[in-house]
N, C-alpha and C. Protein backbone atom coordinates (compact mmCIF):
# COMPACT_ATOMS: atom_id res chain seq x y z
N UNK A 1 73.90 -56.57 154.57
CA UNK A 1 72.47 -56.33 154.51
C UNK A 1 71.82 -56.96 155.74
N UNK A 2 71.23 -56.16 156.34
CA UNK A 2 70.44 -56.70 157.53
C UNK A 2 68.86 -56.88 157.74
N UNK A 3 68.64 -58.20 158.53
CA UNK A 3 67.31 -58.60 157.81
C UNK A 3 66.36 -57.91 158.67
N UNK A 4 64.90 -57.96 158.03
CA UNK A 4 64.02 -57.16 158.24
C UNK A 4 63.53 -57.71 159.51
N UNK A 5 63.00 -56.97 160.81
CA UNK A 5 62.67 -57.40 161.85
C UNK A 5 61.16 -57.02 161.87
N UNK A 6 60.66 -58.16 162.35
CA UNK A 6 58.88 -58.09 162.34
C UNK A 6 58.11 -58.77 163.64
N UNK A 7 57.61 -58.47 164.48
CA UNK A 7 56.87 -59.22 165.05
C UNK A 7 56.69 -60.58 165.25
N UNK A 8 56.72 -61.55 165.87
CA UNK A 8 56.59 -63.06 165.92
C UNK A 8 55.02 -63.19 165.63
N UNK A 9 54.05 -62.45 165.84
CA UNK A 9 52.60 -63.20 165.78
C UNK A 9 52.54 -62.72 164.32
N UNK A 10 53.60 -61.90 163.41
CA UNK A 10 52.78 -61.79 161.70
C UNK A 10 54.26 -62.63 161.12
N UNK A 11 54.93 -63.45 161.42
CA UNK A 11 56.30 -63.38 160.67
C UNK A 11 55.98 -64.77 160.20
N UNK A 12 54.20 -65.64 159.72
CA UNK A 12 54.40 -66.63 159.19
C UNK A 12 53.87 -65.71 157.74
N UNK A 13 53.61 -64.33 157.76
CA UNK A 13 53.08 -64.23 156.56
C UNK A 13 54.34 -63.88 155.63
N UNK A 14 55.37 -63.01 156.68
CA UNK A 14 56.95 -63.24 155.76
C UNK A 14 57.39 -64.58 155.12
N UNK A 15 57.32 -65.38 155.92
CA UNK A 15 57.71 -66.77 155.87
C UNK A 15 57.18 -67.60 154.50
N UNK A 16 55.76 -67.03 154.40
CA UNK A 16 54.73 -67.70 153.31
C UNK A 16 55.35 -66.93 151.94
N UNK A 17 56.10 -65.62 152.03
CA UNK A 17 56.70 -65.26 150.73
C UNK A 17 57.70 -65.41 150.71
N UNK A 18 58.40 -66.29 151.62
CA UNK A 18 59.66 -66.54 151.51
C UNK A 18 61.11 -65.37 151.55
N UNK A 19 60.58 -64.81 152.50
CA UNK A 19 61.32 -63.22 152.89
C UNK A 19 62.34 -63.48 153.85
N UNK A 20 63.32 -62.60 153.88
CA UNK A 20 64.61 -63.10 154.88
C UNK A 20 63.90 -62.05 156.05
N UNK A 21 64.03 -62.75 157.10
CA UNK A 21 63.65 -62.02 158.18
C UNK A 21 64.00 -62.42 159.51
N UNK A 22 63.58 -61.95 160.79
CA UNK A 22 64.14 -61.84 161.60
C UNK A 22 62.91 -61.52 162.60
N UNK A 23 62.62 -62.35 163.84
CA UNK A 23 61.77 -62.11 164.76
C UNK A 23 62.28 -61.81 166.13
N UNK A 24 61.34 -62.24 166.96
CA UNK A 24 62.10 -62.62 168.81
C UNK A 24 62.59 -64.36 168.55
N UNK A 25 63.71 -64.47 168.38
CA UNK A 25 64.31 -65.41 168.60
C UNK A 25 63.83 -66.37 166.91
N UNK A 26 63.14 -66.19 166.24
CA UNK A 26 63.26 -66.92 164.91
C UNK A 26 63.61 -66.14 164.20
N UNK A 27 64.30 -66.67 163.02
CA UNK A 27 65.06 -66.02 162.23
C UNK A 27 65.18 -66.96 160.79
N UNK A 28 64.67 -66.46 159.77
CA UNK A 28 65.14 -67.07 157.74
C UNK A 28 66.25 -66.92 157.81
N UNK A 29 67.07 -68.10 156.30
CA UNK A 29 67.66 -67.55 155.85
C UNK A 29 67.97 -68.44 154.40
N UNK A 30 68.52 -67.82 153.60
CA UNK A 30 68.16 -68.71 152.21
C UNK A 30 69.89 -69.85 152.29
N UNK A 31 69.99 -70.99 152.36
CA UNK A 31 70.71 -71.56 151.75
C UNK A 31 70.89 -72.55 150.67
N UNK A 32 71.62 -73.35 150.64
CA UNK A 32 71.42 -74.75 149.17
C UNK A 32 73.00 -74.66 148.62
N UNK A 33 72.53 -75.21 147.26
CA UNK A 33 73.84 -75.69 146.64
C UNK A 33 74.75 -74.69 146.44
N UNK A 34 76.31 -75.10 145.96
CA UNK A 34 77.50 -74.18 146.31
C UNK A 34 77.22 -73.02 144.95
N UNK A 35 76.26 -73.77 143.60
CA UNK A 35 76.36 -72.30 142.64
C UNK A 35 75.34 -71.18 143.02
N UNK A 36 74.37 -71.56 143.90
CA UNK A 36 73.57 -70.64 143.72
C UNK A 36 72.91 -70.25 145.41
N UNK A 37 73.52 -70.67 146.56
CA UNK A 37 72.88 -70.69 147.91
C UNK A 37 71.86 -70.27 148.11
N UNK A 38 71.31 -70.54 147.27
CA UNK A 38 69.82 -69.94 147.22
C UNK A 38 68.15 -71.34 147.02
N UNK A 39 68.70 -72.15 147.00
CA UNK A 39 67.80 -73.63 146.87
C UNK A 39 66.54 -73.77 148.34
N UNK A 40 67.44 -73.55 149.12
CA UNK A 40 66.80 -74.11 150.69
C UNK A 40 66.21 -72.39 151.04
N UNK A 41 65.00 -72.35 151.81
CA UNK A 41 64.63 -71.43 152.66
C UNK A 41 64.52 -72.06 153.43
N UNK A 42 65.02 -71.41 155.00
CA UNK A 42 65.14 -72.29 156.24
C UNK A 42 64.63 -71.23 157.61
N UNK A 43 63.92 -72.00 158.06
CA UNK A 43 63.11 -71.02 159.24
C UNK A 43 63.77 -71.74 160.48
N UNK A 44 64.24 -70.80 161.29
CA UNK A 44 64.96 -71.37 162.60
C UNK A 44 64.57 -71.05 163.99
N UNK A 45 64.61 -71.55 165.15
CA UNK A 45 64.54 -71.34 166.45
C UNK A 45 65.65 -71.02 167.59
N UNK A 46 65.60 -69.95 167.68
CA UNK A 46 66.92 -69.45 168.43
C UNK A 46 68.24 -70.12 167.96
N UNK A 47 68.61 -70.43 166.89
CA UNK A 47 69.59 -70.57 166.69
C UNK A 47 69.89 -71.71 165.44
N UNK A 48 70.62 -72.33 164.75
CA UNK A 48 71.08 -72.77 163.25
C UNK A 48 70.91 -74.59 164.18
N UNK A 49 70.92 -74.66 165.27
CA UNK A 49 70.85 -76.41 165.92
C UNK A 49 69.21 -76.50 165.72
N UNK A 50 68.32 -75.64 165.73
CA UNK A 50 66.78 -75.78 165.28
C UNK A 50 66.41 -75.17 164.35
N UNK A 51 66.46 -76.37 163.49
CA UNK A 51 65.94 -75.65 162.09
C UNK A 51 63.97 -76.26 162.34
N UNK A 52 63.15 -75.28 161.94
CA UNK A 52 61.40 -75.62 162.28
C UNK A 52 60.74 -76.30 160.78
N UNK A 53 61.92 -75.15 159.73
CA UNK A 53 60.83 -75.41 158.40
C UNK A 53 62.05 -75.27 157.63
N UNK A 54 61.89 -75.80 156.57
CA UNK A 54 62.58 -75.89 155.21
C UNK A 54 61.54 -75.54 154.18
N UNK A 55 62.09 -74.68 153.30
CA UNK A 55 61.15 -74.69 152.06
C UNK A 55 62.39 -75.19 150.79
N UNK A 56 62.20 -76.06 150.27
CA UNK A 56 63.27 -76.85 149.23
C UNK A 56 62.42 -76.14 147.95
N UNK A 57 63.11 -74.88 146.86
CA UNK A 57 62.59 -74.47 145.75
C UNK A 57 62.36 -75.59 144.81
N UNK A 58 64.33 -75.97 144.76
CA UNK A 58 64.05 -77.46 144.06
C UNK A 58 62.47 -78.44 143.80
N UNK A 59 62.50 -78.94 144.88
CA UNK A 59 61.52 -79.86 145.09
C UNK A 59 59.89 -78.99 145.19
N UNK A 60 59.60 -77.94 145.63
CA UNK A 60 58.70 -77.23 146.05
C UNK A 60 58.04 -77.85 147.01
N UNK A 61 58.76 -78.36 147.77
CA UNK A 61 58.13 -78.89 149.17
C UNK A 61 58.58 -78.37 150.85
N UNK A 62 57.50 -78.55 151.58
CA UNK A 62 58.20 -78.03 152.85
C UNK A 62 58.29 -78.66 153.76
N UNK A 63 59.15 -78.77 154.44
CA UNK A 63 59.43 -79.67 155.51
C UNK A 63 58.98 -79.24 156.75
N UNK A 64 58.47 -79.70 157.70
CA UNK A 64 58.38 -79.14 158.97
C UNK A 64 59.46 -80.41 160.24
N UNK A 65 59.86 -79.87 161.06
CA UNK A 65 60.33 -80.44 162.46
C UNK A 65 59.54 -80.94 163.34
N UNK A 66 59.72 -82.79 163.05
CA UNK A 66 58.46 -83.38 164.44
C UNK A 66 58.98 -83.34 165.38
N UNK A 67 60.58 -82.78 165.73
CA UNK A 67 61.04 -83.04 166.99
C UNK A 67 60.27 -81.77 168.11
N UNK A 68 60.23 -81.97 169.12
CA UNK A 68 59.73 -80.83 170.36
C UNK A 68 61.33 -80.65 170.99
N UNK A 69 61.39 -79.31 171.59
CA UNK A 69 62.57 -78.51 172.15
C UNK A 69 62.21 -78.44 173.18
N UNK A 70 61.29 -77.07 173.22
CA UNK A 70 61.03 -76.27 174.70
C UNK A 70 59.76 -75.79 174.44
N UNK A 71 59.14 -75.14 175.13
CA UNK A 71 57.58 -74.62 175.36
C UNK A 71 57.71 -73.49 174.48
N UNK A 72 59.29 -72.78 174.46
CA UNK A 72 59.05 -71.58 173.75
C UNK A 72 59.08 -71.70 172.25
N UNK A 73 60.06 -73.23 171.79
CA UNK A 73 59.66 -73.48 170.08
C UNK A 73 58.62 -73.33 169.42
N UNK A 74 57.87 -74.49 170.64
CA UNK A 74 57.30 -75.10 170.20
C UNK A 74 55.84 -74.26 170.01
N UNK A 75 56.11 -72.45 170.64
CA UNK A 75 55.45 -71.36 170.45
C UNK A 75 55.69 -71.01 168.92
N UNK A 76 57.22 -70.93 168.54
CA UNK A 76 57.74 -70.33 167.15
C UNK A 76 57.37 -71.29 166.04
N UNK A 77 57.31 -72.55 166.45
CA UNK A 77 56.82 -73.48 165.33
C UNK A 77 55.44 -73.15 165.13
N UNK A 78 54.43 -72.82 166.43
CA UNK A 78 53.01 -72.56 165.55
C UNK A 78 53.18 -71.01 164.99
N UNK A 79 54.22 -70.23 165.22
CA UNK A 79 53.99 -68.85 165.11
C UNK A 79 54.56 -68.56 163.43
N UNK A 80 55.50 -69.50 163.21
CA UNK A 80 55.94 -69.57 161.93
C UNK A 80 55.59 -70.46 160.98
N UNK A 81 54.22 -71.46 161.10
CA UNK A 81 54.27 -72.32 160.42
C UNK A 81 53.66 -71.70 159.17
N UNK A 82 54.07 -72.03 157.85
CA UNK A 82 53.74 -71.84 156.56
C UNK A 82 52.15 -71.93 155.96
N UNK A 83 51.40 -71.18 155.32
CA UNK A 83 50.18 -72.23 155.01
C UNK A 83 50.40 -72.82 154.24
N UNK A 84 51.00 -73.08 153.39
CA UNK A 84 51.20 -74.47 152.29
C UNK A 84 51.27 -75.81 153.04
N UNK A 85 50.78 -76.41 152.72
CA UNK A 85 50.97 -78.33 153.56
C UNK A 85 52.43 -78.45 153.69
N UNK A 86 52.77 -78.80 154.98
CA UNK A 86 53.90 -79.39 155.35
C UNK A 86 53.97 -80.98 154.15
N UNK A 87 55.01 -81.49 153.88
CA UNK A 87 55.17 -82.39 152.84
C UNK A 87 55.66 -83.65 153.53
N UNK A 88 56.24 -83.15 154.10
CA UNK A 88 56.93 -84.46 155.33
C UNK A 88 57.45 -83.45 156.63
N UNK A 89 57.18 -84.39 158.07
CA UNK A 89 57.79 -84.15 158.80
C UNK A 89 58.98 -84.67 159.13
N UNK A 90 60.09 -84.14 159.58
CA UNK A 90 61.44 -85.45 159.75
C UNK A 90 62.19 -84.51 161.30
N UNK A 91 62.91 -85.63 161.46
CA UNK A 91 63.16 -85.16 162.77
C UNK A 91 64.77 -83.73 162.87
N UNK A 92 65.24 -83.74 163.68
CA UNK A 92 65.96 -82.46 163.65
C UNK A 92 67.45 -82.79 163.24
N UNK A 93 67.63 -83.65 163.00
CA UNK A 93 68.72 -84.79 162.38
C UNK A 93 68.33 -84.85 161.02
N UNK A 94 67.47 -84.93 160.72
CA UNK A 94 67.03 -85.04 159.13
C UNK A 94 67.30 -83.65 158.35
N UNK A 95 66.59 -83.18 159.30
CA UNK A 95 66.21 -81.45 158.46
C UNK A 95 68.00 -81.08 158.17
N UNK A 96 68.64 -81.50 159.51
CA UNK A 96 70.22 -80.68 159.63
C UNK A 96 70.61 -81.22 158.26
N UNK A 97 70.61 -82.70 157.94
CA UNK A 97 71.08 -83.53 156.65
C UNK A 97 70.05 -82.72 155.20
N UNK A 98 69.02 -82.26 155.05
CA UNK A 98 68.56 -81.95 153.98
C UNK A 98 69.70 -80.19 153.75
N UNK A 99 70.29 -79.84 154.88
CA UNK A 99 70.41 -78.43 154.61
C UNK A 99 72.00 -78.62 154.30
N UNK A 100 72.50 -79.74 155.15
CA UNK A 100 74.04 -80.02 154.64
C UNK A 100 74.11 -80.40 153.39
N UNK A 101 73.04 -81.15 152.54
CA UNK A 101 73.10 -81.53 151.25
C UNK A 101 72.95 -80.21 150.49
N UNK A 102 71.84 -79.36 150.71
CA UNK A 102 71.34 -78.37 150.00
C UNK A 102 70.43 -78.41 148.81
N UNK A 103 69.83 -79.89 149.33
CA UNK A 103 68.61 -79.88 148.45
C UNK A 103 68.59 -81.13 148.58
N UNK A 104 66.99 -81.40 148.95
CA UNK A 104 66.06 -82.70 148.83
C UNK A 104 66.79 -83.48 147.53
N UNK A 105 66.91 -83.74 146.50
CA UNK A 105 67.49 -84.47 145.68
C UNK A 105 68.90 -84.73 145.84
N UNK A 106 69.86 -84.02 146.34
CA UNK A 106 71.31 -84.43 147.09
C UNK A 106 70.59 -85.59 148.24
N UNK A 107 70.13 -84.77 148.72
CA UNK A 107 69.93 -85.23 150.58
C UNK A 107 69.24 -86.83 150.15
N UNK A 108 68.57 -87.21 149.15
CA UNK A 108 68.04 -88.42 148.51
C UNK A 108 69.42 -89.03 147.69
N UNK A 109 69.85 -88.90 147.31
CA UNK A 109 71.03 -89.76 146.53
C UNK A 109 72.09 -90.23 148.19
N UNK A 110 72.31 -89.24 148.84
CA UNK A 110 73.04 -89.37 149.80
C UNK A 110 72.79 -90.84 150.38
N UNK A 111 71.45 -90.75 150.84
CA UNK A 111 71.01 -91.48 151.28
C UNK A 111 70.91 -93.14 150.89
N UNK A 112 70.12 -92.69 149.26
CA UNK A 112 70.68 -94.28 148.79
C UNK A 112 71.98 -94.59 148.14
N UNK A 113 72.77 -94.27 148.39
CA UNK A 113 74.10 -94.74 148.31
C UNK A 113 74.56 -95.48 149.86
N UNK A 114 74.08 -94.26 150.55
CA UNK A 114 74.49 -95.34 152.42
C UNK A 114 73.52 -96.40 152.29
N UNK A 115 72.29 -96.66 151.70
CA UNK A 115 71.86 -97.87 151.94
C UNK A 115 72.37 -99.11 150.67
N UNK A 116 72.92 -98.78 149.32
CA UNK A 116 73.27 -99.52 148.69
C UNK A 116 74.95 -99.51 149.36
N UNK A 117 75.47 -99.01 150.34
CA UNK A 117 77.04 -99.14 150.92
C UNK A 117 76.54 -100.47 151.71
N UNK A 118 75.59 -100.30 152.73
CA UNK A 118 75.30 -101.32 153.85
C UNK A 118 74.91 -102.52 153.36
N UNK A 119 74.06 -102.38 151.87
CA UNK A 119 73.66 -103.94 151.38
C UNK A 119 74.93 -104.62 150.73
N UNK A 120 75.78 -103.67 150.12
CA UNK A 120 76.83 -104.50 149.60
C UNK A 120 77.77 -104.66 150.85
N UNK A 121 77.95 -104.23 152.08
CA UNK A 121 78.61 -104.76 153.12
C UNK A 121 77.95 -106.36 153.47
N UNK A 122 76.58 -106.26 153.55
CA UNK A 122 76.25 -107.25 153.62
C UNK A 122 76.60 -108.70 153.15
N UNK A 123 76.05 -107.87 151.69
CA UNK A 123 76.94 -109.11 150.59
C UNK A 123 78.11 -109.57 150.45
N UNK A 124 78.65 -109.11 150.98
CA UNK A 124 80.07 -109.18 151.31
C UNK A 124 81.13 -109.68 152.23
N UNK A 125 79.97 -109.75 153.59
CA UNK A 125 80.52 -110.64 154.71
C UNK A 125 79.77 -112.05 154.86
């Protein structure tokens, strides 16, 4: 199935229904957990190393990317941004970790476990 191609100046209104789609150089696509890959909507910039937006169903929150790329993202980030409130911004290291988990509540346990690993290292030396 091949995704629907639309214009870059209307493809935040795809984006706002959460539609798989396909622009000049941004591109959706739904991923998340292994039963249902369907958790994460993820809005990208020329390629899967820039992810701009996350929409987590789970959580019903959206993430946006504070990191800056190039002049031309940083075109696709205003061209795709969502109207719903961004929920948090995190950097492009973060977003990659919310999409390897496949959902804000993984990507949160992950997390405090590496910080309860480092306090009991602590305790420990």
């Amino acid at each position: 199935m091949s995704k629907k191609r639309v214009a870059n100046k209307v493809i935040g209104a795809y984006i706002d229904k959460l539609e798989i789609v396909e622009g000049s150089n941004i591109f959706t696509e739904n991923s998340g957990n292994l039963e249902t890959y369907d958790n994460l909507y993820i809005v990208y910039s020329y390629g899967w190393h820039f992810p701009m937006y996350i929409y987590c169903r789970q959580a019903d929150l959206w993430y946006g990317n504070i990191d800056r790329f190039s002049v031309s993202t940083s075109k696709h980030q205003s061209q795709a941004t969502p109207t719903q409130p961004i929920a948090q911004w995190l950097t492009t290291d973060e977003m990659k970790d919310i999409i390897q988990y496949g959902s804000t509540l993984e990507f949160l346990i992950s997390r405090a476990k590496s910080v309860d690993t480092v306090r009991q290292e602590e305790v420990t030396s």
